[in-house]
PDB file of N, CA and C in Angstrom:
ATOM      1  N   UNK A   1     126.147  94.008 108.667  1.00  0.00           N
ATOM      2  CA  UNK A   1     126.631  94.032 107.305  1.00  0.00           C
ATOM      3  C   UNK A   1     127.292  95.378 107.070  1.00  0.00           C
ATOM      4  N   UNK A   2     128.949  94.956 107.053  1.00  0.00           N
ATOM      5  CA  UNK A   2     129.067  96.670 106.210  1.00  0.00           C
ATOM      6  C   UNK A   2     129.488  97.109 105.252  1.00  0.00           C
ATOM      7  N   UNK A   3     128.255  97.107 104.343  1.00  0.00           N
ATOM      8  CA  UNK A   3     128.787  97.250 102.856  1.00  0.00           C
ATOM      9  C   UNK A   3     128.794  97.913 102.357  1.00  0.00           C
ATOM     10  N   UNK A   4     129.400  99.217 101.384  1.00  0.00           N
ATOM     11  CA  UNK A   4     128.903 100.082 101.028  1.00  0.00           C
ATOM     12  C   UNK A   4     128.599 100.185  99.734  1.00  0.00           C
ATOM     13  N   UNK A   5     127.838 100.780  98.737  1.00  0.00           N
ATOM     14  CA  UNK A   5     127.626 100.899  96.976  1.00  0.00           C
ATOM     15  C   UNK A   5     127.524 101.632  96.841  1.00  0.00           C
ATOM     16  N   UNK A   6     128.917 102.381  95.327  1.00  0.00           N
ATOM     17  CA  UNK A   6     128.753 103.826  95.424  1.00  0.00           C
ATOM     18  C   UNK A   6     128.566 103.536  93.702  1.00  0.00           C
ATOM     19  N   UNK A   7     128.169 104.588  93.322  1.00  0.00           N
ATOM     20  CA  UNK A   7     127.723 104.991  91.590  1.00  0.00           C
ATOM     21  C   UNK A   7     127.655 105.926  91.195  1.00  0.00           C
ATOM     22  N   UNK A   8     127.695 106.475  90.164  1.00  0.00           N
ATOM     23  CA  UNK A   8     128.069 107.387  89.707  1.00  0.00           C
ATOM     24  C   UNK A   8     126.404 107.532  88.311  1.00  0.00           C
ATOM     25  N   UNK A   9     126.065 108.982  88.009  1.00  0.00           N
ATOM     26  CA  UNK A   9     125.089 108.742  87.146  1.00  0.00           C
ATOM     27  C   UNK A   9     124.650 110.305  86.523  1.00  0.00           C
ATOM     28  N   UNK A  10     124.711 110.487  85.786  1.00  0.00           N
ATOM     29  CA  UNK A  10     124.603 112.076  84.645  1.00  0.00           C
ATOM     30  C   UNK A  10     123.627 112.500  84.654  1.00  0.00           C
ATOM     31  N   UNK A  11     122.657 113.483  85.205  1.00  0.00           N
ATOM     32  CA  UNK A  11     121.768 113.428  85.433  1.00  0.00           C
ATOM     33  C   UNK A  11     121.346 115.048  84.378  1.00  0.00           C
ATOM     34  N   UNK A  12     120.919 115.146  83.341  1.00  0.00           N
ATOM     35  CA  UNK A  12     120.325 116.432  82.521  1.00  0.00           C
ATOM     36  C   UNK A  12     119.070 117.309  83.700  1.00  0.00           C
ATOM     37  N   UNK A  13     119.644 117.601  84.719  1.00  0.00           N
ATOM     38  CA  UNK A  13     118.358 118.479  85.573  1.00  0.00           C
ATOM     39  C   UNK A  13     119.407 119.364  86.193  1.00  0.00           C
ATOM     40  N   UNK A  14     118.561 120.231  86.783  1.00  0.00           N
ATOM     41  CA  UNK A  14     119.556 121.384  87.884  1.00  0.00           C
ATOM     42  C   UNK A  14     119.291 120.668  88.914  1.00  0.00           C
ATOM     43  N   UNK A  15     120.675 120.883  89.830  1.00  0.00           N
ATOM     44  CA  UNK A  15     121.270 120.695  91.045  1.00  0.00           C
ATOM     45  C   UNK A  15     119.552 120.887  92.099  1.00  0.00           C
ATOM     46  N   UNK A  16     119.127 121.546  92.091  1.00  0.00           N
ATOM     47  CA  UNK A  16     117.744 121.550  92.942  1.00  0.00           C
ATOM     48  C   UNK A  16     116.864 120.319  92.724  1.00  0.00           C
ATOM     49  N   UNK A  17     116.542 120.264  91.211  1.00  0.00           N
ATOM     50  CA  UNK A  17     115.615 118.873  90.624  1.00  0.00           C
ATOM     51  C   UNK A  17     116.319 117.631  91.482  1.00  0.00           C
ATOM     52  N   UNK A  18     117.210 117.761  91.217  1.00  0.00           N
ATOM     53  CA  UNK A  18     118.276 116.068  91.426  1.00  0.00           C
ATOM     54  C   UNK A  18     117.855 115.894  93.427  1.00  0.00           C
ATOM     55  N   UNK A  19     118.610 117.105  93.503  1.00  0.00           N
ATOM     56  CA  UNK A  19     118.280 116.981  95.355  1.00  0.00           C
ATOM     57  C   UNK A  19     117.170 116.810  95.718  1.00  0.00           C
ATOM     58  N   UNK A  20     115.674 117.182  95.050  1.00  0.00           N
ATOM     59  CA  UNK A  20     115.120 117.139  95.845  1.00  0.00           C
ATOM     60  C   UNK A  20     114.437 115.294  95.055  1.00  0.00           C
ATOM     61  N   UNK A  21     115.152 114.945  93.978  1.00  0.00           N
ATOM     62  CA  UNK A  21     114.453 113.996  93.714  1.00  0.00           C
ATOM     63  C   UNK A  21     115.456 112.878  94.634  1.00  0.00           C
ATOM     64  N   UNK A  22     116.237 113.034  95.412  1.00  0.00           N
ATOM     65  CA  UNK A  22     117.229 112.172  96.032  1.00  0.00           C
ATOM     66  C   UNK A  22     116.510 112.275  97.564  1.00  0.00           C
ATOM     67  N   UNK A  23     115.599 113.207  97.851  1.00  0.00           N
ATOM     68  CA  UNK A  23     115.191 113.257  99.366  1.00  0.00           C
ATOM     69  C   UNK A  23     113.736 112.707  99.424  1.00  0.00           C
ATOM     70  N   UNK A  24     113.147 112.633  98.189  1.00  0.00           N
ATOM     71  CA  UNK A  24     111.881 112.157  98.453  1.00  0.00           C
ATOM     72  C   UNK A  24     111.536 110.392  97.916  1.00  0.00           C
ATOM     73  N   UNK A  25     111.179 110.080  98.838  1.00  0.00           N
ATOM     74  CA  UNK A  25     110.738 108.514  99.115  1.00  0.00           C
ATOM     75  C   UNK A  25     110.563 108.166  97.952  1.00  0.00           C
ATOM     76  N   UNK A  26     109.050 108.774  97.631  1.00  0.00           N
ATOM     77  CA  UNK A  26     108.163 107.915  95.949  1.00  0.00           C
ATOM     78  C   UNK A  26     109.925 108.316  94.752  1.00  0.00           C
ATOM     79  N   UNK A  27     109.699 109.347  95.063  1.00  0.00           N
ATOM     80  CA  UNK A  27     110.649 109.192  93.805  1.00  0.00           C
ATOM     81  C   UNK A  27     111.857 108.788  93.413  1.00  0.00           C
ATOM     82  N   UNK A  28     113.069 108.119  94.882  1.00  0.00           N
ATOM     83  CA  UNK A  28     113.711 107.599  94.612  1.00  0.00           C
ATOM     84  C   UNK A  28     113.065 106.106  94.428  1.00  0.00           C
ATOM     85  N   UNK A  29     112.358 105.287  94.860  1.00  0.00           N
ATOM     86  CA  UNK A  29     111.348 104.223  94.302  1.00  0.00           C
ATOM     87  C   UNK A  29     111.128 104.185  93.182  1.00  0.00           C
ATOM     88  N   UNK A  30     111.117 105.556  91.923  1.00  0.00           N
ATOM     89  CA  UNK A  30     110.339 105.283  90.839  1.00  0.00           C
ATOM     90  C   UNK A  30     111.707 105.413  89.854  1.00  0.00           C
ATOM     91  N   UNK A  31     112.741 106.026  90.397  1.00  0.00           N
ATOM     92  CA  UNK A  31     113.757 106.421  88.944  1.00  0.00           C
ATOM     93  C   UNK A  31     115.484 106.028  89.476  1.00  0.00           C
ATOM     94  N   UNK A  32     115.522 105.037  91.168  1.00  0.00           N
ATOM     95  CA  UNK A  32     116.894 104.462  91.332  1.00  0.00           C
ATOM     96  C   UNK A  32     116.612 103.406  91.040  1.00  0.00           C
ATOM     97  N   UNK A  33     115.429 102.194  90.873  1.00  0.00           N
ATOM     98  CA  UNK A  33     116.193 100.503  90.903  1.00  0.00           C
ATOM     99  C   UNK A  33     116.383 100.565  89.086  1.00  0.00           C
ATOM    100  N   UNK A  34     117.656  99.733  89.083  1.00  0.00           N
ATOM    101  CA  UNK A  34     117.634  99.521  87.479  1.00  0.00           C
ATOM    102  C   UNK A  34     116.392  99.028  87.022  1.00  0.00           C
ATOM    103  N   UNK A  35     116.496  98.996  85.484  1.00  0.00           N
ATOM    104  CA  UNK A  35     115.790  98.960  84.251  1.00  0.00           C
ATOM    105  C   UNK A  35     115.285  97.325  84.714  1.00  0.00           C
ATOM    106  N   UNK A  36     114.500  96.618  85.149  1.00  0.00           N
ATOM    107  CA  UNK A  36     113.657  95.395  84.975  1.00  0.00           C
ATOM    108  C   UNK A  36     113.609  95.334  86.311  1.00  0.00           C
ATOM    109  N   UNK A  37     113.429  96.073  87.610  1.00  0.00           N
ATOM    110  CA  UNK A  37     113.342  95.528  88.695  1.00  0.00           C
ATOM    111  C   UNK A  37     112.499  96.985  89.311  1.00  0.00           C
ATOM    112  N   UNK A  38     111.703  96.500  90.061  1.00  0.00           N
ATOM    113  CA  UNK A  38     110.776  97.842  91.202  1.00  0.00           C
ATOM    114  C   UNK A  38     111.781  97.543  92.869  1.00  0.00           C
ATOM    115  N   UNK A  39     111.778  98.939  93.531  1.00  0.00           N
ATOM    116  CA  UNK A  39     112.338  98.992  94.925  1.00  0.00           C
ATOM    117  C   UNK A  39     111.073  99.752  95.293  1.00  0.00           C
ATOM    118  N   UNK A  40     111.550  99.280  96.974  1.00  0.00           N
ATOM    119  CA  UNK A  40     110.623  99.267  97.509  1.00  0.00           C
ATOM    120  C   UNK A  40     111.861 100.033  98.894  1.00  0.00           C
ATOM    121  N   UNK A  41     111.421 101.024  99.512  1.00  0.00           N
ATOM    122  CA  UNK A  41     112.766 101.560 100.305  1.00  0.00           C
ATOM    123  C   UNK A  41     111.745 100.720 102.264  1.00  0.00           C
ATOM    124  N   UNK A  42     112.552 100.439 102.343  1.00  0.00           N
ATOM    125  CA  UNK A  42     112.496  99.893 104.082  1.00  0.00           C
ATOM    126  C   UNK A  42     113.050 100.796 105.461  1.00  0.00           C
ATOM    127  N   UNK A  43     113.848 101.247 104.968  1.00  0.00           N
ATOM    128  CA  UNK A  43     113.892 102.175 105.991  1.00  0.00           C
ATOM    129  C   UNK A  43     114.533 103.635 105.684  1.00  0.00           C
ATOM    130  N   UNK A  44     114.168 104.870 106.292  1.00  0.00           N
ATOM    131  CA  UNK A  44     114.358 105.717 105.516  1.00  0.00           C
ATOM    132  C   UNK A  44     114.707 106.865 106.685  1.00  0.00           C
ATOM    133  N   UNK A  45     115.939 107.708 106.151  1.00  0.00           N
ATOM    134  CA  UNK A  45     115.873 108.993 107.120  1.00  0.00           C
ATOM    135  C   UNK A  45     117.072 110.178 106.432  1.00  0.00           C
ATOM    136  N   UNK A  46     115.954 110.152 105.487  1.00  0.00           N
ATOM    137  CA  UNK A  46     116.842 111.650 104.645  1.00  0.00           C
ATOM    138  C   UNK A  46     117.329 113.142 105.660  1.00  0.00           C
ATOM    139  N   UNK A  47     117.325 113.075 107.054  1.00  0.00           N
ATOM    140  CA  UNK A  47     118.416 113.954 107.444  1.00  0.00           C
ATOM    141  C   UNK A  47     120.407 114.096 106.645  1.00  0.00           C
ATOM    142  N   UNK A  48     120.434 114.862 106.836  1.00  0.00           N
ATOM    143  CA  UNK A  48     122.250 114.559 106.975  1.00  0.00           C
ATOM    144  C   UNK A  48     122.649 114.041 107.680  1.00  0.00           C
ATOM    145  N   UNK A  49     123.398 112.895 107.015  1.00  0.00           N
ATOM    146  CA  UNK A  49     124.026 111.589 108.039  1.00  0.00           C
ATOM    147  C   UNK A  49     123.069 110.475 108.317  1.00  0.00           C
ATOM    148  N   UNK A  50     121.943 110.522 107.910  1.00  0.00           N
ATOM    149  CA  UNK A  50     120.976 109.773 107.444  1.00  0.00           C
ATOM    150  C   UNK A  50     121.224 108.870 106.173  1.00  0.00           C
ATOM    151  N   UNK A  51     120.158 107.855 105.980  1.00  0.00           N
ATOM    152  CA  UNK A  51     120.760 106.956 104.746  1.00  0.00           C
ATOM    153  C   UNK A  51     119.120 106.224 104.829  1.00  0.00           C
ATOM    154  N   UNK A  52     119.116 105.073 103.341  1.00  0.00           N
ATOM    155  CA  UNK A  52     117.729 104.465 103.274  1.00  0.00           C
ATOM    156  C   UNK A  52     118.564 103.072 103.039  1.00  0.00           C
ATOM    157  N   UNK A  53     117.405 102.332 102.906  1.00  0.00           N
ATOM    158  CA  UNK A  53     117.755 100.686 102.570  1.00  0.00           C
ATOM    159  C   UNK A  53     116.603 100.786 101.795  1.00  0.00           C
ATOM    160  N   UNK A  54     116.875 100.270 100.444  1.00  0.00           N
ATOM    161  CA  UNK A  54     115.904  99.421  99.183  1.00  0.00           C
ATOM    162  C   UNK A  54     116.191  98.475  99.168  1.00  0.00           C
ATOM    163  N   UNK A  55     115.055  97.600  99.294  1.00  0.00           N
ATOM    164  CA  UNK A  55     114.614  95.865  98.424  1.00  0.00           C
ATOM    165  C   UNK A  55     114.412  95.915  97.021  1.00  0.00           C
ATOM    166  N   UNK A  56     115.470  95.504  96.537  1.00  0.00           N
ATOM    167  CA  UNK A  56     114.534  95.541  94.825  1.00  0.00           C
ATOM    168  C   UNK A  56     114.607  93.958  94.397  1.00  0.00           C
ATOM    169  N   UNK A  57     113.350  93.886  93.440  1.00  0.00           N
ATOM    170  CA  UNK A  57     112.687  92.920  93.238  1.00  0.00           C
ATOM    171  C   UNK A  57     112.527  93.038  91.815  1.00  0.00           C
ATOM    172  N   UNK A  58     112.946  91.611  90.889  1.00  0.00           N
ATOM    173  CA  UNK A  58     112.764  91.935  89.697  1.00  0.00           C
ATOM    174  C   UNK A  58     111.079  91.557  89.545  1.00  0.00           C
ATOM    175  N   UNK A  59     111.015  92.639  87.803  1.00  0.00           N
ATOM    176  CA  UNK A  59     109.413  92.365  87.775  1.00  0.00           C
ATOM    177  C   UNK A  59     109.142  91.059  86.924  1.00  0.00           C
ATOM    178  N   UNK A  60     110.202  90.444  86.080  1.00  0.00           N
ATOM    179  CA  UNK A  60     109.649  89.223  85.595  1.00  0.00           C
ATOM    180  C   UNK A  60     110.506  88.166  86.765  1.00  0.00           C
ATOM    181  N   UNK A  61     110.055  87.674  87.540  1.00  0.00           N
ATOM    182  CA  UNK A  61     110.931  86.317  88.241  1.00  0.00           C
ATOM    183  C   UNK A  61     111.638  85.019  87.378  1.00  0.00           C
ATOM    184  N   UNK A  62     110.694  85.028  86.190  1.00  0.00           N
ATOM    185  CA  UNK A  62     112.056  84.141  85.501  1.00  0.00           C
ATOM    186  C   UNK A  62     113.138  84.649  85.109  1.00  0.00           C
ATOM    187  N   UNK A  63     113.365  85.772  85.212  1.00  0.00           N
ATOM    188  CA  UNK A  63     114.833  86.249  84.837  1.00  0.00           C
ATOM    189  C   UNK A  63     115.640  86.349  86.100  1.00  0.00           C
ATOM    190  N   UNK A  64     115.552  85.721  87.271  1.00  0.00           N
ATOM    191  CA  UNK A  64     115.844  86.044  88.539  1.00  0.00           C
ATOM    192  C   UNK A  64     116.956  84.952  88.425  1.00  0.00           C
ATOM    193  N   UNK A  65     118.091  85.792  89.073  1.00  0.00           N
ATOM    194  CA  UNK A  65     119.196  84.609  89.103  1.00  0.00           C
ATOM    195  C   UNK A  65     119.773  85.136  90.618  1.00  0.00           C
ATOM    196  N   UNK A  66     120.980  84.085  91.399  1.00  0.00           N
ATOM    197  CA  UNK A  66     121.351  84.240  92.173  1.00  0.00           C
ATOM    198  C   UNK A  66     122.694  84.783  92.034  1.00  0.00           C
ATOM    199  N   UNK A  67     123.562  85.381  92.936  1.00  0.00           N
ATOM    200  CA  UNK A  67     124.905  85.638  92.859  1.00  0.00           C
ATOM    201  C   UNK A  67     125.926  84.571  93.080  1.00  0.00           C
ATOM    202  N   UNK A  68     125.230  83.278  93.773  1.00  0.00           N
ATOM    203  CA  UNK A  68     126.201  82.310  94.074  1.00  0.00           C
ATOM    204  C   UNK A  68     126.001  81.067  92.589  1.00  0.00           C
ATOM    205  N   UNK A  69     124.948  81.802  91.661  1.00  0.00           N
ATOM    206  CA  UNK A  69     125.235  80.723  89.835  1.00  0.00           C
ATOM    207  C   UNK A  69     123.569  80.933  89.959  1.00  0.00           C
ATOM    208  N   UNK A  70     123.411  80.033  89.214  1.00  0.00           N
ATOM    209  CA  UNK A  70     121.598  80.269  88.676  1.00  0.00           C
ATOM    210  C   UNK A  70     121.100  78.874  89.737  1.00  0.00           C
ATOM    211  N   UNK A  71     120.186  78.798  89.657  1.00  0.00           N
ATOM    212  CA  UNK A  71     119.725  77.631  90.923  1.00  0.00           C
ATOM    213  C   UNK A  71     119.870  76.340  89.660  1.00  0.00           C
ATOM    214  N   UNK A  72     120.397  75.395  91.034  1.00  0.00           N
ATOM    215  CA  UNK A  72     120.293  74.110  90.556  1.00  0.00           C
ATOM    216  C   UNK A  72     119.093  73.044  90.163  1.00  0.00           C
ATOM    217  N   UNK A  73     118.764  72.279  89.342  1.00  0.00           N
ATOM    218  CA  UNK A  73     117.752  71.914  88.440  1.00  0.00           C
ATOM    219  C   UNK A  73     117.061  71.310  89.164  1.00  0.00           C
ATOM    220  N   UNK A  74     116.221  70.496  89.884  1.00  0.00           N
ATOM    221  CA  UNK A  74     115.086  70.220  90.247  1.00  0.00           C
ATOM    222  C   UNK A  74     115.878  69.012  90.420  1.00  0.00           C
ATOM    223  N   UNK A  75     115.740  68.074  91.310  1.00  0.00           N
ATOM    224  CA  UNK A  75     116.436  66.684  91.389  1.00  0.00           C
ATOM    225  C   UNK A  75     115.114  65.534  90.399  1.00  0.00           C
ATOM    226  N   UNK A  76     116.094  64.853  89.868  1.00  0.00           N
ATOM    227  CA  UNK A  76     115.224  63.858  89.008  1.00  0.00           C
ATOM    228  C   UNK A  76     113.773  62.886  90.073  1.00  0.00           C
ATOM    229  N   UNK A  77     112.888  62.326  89.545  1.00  0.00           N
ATOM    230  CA  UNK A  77     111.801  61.588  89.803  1.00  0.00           C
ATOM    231  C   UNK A  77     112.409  60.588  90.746  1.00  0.00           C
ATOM    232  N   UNK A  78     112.135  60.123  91.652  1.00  0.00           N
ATOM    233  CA  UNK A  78     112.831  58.427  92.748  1.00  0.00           C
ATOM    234  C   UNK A  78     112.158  57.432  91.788  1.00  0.00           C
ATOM    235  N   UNK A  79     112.916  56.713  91.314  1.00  0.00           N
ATOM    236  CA  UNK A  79     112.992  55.412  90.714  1.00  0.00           C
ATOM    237  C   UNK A  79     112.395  54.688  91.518  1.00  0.00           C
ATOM    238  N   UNK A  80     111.368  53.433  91.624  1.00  0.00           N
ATOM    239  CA  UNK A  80     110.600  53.106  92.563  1.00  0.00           C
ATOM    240  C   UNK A  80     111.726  51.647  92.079  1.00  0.00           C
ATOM    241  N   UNK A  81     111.478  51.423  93.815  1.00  0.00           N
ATOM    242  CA  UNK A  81     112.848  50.121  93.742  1.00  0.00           C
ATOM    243  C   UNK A  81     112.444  48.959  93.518  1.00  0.00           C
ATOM    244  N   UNK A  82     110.764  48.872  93.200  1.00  0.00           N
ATOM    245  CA  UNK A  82     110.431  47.789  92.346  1.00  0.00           C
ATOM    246  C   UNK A  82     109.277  47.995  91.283  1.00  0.00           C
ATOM    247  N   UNK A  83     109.293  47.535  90.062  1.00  0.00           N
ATOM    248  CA  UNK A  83     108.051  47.925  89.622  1.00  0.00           C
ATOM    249  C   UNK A  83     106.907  47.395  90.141  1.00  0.00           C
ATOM    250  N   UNK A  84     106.120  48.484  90.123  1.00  0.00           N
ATOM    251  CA  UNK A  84     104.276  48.086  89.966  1.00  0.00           C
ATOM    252  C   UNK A  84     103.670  46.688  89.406  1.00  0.00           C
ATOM    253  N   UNK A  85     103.239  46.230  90.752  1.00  0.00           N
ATOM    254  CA  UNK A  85     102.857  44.819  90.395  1.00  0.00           C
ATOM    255  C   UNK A  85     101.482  44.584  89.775  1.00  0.00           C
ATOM    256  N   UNK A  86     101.240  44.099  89.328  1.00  0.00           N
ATOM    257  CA  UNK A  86     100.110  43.973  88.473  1.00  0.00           C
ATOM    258  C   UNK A  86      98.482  42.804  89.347  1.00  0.00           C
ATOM    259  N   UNK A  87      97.883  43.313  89.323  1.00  0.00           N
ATOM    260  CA  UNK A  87      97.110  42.070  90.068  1.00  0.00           C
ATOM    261  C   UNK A  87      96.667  40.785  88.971  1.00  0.00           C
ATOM    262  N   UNK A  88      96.763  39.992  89.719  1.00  0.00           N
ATOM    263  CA  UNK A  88      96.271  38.660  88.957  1.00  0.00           C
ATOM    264  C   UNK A  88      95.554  38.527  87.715  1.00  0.00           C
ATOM    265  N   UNK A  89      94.118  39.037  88.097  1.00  0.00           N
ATOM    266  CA  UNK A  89      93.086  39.264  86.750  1.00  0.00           C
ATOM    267  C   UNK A  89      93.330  40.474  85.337  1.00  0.00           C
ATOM    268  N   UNK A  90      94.761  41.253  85.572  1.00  0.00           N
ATOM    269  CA  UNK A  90      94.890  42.293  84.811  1.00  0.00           C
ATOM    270  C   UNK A  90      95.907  42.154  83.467  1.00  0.00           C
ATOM    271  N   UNK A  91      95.178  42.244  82.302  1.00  0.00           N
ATOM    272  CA  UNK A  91      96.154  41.760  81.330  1.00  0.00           C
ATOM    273  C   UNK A  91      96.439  43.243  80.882  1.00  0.00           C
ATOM    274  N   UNK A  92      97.805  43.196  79.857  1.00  0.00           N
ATOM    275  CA  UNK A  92      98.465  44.299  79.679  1.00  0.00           C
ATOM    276  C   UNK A  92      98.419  43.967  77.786  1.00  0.00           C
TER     277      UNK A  92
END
């Protein structure tokens, strides 16, 4: 996969705060996945020229949608191709 995602983001701290909150594990986990979702980083190697991979996962799953549309509805009940026969002695 070669994809890249770049962003941009204003950050009110000094240049030291920001770096060192960009090199450490827990804390890019606690303050990069957007607002309704937790990450979880998978692989990690804050050298230079180094890079991480996050899973993020939203925290309510009914708000979970896909990129290819929202999932399709549940297929209806199978119509049974004859009705339910009744036995002899059974009145309705």
């Amino acid at each position: 996969m070669d994809r890249t995602d770049r962003a941009d983001r204003v950050i009110a701290a000094s240049p030291a705060t920001v770096y060192g909150a960009l090199i450490d594990r827990e804390s890019l986990e606690t303050w990069l996945p957007p607002e309704g979702m937790r990450g979880r980083i998978e692989r990690w190697d804050p050298r230079p020229g180094g890079g991480f991979r996050m899973a993020l996962t939203y925290l309510d799953p009914a708000g979970c949608f896909s990129l290819r549309g929202p999932a399709a509805p549940p297929p209806p009940a199978p119509v049974p191709a004859h009705p339910p026969s009744r036995s002899c002695g059974s009145r309705s």
